[in-house]
PDB file of N, CA and C in Angstrom:
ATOM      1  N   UNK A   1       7.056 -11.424  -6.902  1.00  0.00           N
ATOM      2  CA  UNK A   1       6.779 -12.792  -6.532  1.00  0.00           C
ATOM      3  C   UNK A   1       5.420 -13.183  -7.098  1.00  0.00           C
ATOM      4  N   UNK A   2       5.443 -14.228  -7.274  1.00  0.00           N
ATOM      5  CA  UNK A   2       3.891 -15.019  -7.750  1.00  0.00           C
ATOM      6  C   UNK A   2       2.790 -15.256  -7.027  1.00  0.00           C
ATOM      7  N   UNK A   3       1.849 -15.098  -7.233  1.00  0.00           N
ATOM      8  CA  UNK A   3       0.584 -15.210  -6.136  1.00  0.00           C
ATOM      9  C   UNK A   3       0.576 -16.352  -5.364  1.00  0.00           C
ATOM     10  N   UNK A   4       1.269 -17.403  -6.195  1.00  0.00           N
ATOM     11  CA  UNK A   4       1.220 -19.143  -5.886  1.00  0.00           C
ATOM     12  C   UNK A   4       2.232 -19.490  -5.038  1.00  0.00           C
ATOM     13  N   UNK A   5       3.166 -18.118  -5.126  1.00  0.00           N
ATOM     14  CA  UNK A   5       4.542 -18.076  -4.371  1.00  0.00           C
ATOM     15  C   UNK A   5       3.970 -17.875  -2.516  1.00  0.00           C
ATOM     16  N   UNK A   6       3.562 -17.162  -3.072  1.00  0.00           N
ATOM     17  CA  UNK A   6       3.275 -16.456  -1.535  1.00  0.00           C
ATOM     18  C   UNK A   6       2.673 -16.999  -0.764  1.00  0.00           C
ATOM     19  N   UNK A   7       3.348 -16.969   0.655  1.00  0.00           N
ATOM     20  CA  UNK A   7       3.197 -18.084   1.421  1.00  0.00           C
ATOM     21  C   UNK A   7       1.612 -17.262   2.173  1.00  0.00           C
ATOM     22  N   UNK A   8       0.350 -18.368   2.524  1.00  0.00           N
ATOM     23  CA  UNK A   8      -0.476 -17.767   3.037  1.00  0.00           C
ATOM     24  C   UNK A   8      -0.698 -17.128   4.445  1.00  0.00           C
ATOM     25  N   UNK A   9       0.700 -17.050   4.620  1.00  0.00           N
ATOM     26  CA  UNK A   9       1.157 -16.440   6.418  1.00  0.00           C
ATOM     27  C   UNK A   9       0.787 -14.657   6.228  1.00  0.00           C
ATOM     28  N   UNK A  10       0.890 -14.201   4.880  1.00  0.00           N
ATOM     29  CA  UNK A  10       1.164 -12.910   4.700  1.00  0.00           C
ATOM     30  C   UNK A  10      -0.181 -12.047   5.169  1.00  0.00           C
ATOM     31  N   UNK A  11      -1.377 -12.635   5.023  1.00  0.00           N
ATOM     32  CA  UNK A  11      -2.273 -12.242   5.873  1.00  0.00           C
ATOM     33  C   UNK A  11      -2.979 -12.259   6.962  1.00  0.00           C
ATOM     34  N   UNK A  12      -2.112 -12.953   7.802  1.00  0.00           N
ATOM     35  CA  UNK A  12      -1.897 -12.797   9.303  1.00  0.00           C
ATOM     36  C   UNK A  12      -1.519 -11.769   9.989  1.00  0.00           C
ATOM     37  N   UNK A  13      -0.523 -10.993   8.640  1.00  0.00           N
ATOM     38  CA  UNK A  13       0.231  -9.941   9.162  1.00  0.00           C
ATOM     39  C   UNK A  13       0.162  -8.924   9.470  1.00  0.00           C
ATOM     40  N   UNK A  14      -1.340  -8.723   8.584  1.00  0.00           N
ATOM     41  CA  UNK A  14      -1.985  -7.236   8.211  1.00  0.00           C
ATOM     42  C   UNK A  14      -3.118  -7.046   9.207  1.00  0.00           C
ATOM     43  N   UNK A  15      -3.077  -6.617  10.014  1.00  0.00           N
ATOM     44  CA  UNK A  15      -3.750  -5.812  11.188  1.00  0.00           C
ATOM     45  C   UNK A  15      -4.727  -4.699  11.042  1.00  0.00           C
ATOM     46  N   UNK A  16      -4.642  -4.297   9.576  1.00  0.00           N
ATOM     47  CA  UNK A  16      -5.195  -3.105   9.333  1.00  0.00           C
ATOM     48  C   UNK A  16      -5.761  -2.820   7.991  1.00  0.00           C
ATOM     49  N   UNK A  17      -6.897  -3.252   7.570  1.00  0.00           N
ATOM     50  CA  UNK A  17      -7.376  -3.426   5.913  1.00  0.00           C
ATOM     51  C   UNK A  17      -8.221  -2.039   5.351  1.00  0.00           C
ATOM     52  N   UNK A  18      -9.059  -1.601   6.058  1.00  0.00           N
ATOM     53  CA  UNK A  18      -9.711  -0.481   6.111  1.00  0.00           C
ATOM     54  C   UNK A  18      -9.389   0.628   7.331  1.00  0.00           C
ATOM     55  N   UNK A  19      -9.478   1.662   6.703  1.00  0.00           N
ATOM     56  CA  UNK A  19      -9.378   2.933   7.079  1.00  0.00           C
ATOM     57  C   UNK A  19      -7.926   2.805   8.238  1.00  0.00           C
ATOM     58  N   UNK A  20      -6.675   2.487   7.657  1.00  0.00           N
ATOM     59  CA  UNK A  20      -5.690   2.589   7.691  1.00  0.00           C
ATOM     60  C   UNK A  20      -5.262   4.194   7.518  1.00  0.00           C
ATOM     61  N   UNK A  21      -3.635   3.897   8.752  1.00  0.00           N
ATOM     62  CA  UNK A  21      -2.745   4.999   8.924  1.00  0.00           C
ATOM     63  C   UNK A  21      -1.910   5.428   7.746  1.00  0.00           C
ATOM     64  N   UNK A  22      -1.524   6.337   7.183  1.00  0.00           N
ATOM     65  CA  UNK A  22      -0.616   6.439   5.996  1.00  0.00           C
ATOM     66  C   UNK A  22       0.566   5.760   6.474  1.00  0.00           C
ATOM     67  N   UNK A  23       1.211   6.145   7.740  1.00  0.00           N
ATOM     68  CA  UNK A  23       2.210   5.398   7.990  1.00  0.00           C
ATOM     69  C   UNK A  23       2.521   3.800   7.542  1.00  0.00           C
ATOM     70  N   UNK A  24       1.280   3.246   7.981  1.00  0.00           N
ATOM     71  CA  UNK A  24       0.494   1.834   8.301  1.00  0.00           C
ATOM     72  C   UNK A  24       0.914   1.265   6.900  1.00  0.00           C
ATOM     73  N   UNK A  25       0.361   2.065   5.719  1.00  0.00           N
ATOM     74  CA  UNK A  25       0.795   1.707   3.993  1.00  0.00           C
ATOM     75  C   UNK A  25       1.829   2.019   3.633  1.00  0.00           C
ATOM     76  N   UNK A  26       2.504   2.488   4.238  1.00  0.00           N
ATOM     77  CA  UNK A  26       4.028   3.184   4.156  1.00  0.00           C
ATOM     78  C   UNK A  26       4.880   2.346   4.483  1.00  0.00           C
ATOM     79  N   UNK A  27       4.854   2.033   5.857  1.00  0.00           N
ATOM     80  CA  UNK A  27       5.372   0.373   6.244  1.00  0.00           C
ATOM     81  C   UNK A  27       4.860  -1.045   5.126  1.00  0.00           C
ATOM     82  N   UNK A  28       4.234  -0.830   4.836  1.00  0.00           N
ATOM     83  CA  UNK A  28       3.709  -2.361   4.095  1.00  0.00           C
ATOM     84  C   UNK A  28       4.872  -2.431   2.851  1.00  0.00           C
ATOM     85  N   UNK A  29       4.539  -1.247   1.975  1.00  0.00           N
ATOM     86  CA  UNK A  29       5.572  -1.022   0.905  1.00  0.00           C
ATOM     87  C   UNK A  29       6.887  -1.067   1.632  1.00  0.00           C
ATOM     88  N   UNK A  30       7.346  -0.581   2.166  1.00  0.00           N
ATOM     89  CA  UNK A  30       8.923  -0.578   3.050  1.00  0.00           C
ATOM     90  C   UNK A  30       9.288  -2.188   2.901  1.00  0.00           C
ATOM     91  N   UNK A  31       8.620  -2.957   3.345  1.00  0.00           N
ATOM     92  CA  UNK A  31       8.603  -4.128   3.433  1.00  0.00           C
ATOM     93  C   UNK A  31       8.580  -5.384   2.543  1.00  0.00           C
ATOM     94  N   UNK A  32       7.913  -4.571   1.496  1.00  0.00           N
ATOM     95  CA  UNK A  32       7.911  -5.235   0.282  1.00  0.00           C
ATOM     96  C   UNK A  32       6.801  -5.906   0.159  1.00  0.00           C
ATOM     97  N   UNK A  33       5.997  -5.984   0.594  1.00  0.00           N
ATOM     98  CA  UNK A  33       4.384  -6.397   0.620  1.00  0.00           C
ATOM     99  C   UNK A  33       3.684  -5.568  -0.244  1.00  0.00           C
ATOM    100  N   UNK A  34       4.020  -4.113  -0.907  1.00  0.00           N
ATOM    101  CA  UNK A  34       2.770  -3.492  -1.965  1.00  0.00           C
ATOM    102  C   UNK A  34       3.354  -4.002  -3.618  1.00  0.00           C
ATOM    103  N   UNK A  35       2.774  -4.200  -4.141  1.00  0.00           N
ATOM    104  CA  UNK A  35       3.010  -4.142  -5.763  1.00  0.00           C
ATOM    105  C   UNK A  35       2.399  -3.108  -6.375  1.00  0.00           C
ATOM    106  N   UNK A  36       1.828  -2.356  -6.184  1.00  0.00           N
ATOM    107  CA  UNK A  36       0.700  -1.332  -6.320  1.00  0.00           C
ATOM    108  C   UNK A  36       0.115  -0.505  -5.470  1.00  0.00           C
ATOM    109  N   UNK A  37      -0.311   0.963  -5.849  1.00  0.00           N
ATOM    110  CA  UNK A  37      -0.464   1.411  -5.176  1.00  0.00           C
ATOM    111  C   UNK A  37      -1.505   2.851  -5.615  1.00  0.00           C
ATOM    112  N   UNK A  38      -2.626   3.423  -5.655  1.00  0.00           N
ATOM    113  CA  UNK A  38      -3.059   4.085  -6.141  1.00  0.00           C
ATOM    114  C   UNK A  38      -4.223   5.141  -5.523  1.00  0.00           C
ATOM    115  N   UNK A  39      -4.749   6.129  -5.671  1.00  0.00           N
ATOM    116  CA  UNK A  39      -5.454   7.209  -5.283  1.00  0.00           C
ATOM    117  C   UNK A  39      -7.119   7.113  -5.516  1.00  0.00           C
ATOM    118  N   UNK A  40      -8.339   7.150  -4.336  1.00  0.00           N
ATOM    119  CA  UNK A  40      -9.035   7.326  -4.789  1.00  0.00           C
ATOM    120  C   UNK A  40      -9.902   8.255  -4.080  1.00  0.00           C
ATOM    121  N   UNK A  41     -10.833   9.113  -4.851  1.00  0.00           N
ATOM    122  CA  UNK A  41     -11.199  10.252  -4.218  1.00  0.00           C
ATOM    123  C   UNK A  41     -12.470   9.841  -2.842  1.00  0.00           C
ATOM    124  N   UNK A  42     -12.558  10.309  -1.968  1.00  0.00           N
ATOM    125  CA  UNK A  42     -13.221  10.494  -0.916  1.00  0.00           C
ATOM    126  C   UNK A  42     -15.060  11.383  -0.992  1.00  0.00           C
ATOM    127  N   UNK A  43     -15.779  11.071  -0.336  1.00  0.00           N
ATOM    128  CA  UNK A  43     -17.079  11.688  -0.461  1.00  0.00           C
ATOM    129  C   UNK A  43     -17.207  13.140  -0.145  1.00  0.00           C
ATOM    130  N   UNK A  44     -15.912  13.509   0.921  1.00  0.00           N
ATOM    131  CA  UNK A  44     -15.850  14.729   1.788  1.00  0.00           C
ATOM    132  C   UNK A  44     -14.193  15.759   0.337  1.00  0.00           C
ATOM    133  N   UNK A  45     -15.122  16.589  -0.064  1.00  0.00           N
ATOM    134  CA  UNK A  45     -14.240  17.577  -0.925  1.00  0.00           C
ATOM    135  C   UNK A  45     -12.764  17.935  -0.589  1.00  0.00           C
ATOM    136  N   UNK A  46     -11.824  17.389  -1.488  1.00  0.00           N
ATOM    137  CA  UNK A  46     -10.556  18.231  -1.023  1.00  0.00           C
ATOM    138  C   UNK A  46      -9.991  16.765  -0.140  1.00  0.00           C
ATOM    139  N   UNK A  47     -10.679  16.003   0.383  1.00  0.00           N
ATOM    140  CA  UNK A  47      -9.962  13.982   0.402  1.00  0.00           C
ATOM    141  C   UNK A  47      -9.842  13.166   0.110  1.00  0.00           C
ATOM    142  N   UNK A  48      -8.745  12.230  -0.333  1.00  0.00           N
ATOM    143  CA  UNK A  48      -8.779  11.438  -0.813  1.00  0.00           C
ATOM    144  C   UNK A  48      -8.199  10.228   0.446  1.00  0.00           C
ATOM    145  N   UNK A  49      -8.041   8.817  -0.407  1.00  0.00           N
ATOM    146  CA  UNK A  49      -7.416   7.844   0.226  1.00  0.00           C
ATOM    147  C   UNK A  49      -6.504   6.966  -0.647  1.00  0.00           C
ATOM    148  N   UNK A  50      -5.647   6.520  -0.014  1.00  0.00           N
ATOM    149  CA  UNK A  50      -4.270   5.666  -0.678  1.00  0.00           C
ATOM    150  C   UNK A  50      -5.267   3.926  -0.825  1.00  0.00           C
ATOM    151  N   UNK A  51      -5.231   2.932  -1.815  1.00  0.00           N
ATOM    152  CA  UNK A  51      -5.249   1.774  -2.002  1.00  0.00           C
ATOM    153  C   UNK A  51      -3.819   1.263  -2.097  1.00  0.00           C
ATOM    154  N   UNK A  52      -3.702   0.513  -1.700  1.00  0.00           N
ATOM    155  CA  UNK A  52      -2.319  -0.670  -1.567  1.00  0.00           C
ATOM    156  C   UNK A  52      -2.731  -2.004  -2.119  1.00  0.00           C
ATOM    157  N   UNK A  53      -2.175  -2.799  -3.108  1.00  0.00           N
ATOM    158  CA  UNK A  53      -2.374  -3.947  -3.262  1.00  0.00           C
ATOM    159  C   UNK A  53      -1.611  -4.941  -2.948  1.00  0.00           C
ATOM    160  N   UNK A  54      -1.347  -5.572  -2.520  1.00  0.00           N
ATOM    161  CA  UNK A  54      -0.676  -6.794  -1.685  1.00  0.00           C
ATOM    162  C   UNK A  54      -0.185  -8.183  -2.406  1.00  0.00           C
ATOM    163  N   UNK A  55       1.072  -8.439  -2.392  1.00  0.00           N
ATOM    164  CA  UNK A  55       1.759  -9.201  -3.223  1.00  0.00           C
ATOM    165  C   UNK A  55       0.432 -10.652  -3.302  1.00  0.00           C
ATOM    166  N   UNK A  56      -0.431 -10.397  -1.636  1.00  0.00           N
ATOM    167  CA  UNK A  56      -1.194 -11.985  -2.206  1.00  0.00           C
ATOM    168  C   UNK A  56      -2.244 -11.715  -2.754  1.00  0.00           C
ATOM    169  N   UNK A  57      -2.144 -10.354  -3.511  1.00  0.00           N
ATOM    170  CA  UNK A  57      -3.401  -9.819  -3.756  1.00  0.00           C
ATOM    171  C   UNK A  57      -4.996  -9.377  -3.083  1.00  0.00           C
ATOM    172  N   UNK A  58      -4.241  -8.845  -2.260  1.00  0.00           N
ATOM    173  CA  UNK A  58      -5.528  -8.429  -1.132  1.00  0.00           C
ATOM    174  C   UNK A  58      -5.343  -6.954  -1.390  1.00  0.00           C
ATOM    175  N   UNK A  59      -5.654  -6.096  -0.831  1.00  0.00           N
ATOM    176  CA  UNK A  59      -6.039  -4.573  -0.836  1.00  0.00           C
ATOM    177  C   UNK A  59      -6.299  -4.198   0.309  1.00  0.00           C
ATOM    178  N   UNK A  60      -5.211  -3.107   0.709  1.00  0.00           N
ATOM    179  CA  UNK A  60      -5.690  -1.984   2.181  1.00  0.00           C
ATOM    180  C   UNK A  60      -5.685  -0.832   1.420  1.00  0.00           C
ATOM    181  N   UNK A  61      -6.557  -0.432   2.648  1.00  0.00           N
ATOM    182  CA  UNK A  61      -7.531   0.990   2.408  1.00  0.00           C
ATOM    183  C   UNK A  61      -6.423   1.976   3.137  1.00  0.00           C
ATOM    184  N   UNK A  62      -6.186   2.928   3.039  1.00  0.00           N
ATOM    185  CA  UNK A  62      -5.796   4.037   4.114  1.00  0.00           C
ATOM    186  C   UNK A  62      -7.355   5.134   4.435  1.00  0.00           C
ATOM    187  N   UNK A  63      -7.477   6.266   5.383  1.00  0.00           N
ATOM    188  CA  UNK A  63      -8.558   6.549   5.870  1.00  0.00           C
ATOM    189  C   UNK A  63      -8.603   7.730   5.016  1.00  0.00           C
ATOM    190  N   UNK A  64      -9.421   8.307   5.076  1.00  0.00           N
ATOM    191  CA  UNK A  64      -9.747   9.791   4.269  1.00  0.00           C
ATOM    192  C   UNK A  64      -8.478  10.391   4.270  1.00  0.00           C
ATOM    193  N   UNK A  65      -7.474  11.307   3.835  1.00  0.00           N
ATOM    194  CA  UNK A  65      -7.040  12.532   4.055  1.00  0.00           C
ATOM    195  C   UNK A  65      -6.803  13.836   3.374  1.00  0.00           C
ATOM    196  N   UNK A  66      -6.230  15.145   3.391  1.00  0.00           N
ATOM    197  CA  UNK A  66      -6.420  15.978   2.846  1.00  0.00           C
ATOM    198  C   UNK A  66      -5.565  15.564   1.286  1.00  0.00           C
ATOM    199  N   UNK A  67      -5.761  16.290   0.752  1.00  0.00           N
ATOM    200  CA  UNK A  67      -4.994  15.656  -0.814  1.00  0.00           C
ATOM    201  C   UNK A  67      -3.631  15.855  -0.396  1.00  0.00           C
ATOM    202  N   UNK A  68      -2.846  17.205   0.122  1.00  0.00           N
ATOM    203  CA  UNK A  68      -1.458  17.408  -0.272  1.00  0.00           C
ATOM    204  C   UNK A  68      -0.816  16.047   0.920  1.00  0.00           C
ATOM    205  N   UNK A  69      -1.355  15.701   1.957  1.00  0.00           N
ATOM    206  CA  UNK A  69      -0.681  14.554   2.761  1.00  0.00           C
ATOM    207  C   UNK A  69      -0.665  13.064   2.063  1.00  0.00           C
ATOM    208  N   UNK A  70      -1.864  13.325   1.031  1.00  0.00           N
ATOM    209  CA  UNK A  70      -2.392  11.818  -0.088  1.00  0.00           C
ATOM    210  C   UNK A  70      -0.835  11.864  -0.779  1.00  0.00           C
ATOM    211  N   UNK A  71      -0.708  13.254  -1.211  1.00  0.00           N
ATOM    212  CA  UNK A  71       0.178  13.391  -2.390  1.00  0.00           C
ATOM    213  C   UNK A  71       1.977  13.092  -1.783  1.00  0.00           C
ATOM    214  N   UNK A  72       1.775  13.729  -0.405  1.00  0.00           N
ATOM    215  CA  UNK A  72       3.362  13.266   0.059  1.00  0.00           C
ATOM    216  C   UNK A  72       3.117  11.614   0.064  1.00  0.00           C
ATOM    217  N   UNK A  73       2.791  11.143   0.646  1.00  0.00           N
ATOM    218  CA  UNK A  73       2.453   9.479   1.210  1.00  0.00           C
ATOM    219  C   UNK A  73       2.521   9.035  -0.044  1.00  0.00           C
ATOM    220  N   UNK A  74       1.533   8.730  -1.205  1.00  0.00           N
ATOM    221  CA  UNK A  74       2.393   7.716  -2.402  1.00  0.00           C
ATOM    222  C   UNK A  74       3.616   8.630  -2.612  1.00  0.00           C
ATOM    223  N   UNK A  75       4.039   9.021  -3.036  1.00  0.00           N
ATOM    224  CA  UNK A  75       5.135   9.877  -3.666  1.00  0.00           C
ATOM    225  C   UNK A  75       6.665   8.372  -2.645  1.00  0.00           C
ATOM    226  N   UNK A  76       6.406   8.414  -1.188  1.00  0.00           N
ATOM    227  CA  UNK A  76       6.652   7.559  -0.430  1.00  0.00           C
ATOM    228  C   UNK A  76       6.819   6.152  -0.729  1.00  0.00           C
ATOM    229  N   UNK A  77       5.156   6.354  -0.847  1.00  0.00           N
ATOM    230  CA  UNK A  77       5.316   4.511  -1.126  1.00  0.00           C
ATOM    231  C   UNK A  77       5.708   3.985  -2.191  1.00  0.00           C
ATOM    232  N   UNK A  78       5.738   4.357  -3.657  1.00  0.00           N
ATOM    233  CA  UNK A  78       6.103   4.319  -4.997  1.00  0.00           C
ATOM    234  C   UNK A  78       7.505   3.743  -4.732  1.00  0.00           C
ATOM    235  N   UNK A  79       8.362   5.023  -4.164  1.00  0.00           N
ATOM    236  CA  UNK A  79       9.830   4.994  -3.813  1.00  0.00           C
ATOM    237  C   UNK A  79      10.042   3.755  -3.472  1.00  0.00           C
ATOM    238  N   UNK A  80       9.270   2.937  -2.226  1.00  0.00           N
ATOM    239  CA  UNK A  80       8.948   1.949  -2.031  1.00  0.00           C
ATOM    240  C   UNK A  80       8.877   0.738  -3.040  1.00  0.00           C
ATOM    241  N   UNK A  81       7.620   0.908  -3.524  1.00  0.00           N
ATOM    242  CA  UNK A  81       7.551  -0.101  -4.281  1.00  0.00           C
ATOM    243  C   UNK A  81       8.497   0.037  -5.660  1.00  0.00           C
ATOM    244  N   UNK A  82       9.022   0.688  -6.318  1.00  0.00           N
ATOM    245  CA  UNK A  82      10.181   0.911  -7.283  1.00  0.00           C
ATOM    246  C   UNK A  82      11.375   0.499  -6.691  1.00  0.00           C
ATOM    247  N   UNK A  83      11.751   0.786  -5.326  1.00  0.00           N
ATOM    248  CA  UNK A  83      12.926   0.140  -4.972  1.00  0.00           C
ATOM    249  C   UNK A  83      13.252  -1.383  -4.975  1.00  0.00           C
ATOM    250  N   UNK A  84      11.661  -2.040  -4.586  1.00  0.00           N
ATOM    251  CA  UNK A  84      11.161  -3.693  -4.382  1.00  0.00           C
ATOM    252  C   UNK A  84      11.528  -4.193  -5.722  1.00  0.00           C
ATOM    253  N   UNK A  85      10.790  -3.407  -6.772  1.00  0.00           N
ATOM    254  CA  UNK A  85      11.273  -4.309  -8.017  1.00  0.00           C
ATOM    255  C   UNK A  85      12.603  -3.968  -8.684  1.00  0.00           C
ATOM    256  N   UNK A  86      12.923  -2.936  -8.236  1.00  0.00           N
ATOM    257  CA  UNK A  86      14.544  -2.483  -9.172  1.00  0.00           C
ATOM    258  C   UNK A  86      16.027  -3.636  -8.448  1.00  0.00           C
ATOM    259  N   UNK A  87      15.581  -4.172  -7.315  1.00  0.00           N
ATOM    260  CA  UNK A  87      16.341  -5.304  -6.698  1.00  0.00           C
ATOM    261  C   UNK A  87      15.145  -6.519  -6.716  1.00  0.00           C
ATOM    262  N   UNK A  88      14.554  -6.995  -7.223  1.00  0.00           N
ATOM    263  CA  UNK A  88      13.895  -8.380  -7.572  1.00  0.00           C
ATOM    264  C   UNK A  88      13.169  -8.908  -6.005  1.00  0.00           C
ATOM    265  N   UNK A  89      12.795  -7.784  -5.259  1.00  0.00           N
ATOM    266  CA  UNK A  89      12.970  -8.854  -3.895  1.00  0.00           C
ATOM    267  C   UNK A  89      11.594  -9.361  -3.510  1.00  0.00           C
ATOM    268  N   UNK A  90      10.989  -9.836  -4.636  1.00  0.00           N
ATOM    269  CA  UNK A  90       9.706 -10.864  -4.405  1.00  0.00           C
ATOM    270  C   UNK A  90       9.962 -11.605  -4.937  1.00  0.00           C
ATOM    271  N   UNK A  91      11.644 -12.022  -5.790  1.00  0.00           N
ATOM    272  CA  UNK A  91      11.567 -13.566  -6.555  1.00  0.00           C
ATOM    273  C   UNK A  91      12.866 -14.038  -5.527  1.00  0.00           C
TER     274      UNK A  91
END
């Protein structure tokens, strides 16, 4: 969907921008709200955190976690967001 598309209700919805549940980004993609989704490393060795980007273009954080739970969780949300565009369901 288009940025211009998107109705500005969609960030009402989001309850949770920083230091978010994996679940929490897991649901967003489920839903069809991520277009993106990517890894960035943490200050504390051996953690990282999930970024989500948001069809209205906003960004949630998920909270620190160990890498191999980083690594199940996108693996997740991808599935997610690949399923969103392989059926069109933001146009």
């Amino acid at each position: 969907m288009k940025q211009d598309k998107v109705p500005q209700s969609v960030s009402e919805y989001i309850v949770c921008r920083e230091d978010c549940t994996l679940q929490f980004l897991e649901a967003l993609a489920m839903n069809g709200l991520a277009v993106r989704a990517y890894i960035e490393e943490c200050s504390r060795k051996n953690f990282q955190r999930i970024v989500i980007e948001l069809i209205n273009g906003e960004k949630v954080y998920s909270k620190c976690y160990f890498r191999e739970e980083i690594a199940t969780s996108i693996r997740i949300i991808n599935v997610y967001i690949g399923y969103a565009r392989s059926k069109n369901l933001r146009e």
